[in-house]
C-alpha atoms as a PDB file:
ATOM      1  CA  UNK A   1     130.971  62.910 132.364  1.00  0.00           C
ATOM      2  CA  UNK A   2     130.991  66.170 130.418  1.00  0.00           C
ATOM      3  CA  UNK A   3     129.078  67.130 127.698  1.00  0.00           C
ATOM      4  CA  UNK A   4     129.304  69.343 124.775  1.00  0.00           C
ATOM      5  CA  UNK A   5     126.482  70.649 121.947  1.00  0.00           C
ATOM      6  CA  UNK A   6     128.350  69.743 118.308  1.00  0.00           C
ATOM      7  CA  UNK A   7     127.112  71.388 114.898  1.00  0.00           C
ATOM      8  CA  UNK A   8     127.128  67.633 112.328  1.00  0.00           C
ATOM      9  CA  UNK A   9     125.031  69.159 109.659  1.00  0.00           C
ATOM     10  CA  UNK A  10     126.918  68.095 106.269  1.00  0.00           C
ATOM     11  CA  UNK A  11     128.689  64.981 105.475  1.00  0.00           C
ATOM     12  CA  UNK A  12     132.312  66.086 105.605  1.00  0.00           C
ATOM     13  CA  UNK A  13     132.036  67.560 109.082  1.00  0.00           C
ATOM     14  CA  UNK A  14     130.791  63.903 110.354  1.00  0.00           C
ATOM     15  CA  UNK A  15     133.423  62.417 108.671  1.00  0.00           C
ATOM     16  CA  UNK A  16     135.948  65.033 109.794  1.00  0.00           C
ATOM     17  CA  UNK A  17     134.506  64.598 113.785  1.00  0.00           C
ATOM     18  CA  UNK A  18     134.969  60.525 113.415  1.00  0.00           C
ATOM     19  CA  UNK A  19     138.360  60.695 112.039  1.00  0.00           C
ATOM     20  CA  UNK A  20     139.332  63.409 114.988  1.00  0.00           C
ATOM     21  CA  UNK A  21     137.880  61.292 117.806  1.00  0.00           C
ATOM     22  CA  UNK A  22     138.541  57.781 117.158  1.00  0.00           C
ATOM     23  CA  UNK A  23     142.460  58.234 117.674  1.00  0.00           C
ATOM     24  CA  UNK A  24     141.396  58.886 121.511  1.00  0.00           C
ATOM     25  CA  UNK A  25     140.977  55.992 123.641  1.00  0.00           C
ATOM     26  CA  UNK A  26     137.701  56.291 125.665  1.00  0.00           C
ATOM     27  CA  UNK A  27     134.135  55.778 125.707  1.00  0.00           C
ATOM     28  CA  UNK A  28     132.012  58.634 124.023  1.00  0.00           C
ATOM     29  CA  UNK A  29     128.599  58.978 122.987  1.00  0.00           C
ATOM     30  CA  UNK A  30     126.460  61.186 120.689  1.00  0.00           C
ATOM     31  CA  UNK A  31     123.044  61.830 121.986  1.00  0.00           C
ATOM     32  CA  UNK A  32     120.023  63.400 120.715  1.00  0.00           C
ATOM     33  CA  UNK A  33     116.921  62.831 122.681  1.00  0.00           C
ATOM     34  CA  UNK A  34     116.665  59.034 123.871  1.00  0.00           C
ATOM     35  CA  UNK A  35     118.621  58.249 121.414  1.00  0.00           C
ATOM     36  CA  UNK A  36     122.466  57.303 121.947  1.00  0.00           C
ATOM     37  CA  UNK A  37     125.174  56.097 119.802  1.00  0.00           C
ATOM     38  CA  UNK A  38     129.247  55.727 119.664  1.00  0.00           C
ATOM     39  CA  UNK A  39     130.620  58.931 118.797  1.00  0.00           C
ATOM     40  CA  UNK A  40     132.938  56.728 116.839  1.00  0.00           C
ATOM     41  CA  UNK A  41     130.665  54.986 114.529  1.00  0.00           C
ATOM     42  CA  UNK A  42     130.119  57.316 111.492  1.00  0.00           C
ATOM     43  CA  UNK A  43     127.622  54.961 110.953  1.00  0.00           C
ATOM     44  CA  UNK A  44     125.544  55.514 114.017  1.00  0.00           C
ATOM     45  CA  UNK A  45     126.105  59.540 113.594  1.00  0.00           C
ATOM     46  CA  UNK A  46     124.337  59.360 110.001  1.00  0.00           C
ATOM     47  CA  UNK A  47     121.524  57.703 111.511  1.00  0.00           C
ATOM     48  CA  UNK A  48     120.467  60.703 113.578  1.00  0.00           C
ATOM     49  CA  UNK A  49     118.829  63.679 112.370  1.00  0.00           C
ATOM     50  CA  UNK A  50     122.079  65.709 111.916  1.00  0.00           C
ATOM     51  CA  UNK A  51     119.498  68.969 111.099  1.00  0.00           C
ATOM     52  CA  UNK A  52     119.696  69.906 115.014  1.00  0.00           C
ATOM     53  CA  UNK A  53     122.855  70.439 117.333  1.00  0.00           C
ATOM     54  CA  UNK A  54     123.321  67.066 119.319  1.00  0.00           C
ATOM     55  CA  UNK A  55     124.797  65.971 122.437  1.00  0.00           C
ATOM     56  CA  UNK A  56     128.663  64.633 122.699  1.00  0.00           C
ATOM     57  CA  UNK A  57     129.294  62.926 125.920  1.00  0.00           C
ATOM     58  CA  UNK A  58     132.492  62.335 126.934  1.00  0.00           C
ATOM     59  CA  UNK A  59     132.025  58.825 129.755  1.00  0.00           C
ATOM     60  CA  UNK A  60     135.417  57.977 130.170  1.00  0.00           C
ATOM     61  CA  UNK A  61     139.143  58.523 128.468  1.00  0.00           C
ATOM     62  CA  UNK A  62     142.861  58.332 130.071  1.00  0.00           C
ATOM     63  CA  UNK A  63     144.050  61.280 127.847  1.00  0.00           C
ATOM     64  CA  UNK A  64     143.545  64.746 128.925  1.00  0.00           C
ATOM     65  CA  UNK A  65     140.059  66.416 128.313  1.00  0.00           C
ATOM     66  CA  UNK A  66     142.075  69.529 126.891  1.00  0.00           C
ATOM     67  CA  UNK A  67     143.380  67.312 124.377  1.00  0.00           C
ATOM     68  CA  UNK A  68     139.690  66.132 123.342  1.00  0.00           C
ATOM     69  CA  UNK A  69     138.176  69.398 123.425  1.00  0.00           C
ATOM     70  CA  UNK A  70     140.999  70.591 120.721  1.00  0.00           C
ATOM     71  CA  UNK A  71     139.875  67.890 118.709  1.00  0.00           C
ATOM     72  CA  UNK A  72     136.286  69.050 118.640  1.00  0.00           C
ATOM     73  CA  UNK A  73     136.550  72.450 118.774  1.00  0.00           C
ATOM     74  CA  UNK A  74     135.718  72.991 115.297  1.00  0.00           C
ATOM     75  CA  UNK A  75     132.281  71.085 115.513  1.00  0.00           C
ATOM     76  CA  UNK A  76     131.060  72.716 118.325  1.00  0.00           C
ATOM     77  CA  UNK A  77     128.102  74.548 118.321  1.00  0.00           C
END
């Protein structure tokens, strides 16, 4: 598993952050406390308090982490 701190505070950069990740297959989480959902379910991601930086877990994917991490890069924190 690795893990990265992402910046989700206004409504385009959730929507930008599910449209980048969901072309990956894998299973990824956003966490934030006990709390854990699909990093693919922009749903899910507006239910959390997007005021503080929160967790993106990265549990399993065949592609290449590099290739993730470019993805994300611009909501990291």
């Amino acid at each position: 598993m690795k893990t990265y701190m992402l910046d989700l505070n206004s409504i385009e950069k959730v929507k930008g952050f599910v449209k980048a990740i969901e072309k990956f297959d894998g299973y990824f989480d956003i966490a934030t406390g006990r709390y854990v959902v699909d990093a693919k379910s922009i749903m899910g991601i507006f239910s959390m308090d997007l005021s503080k930086k929160i967790e993106f877990r990265i549990l399993e994917t065949n592609m290449q982490i590099s290739e993730v991490e470019a993805a994300i890069a611009p909501y990291l924190a």
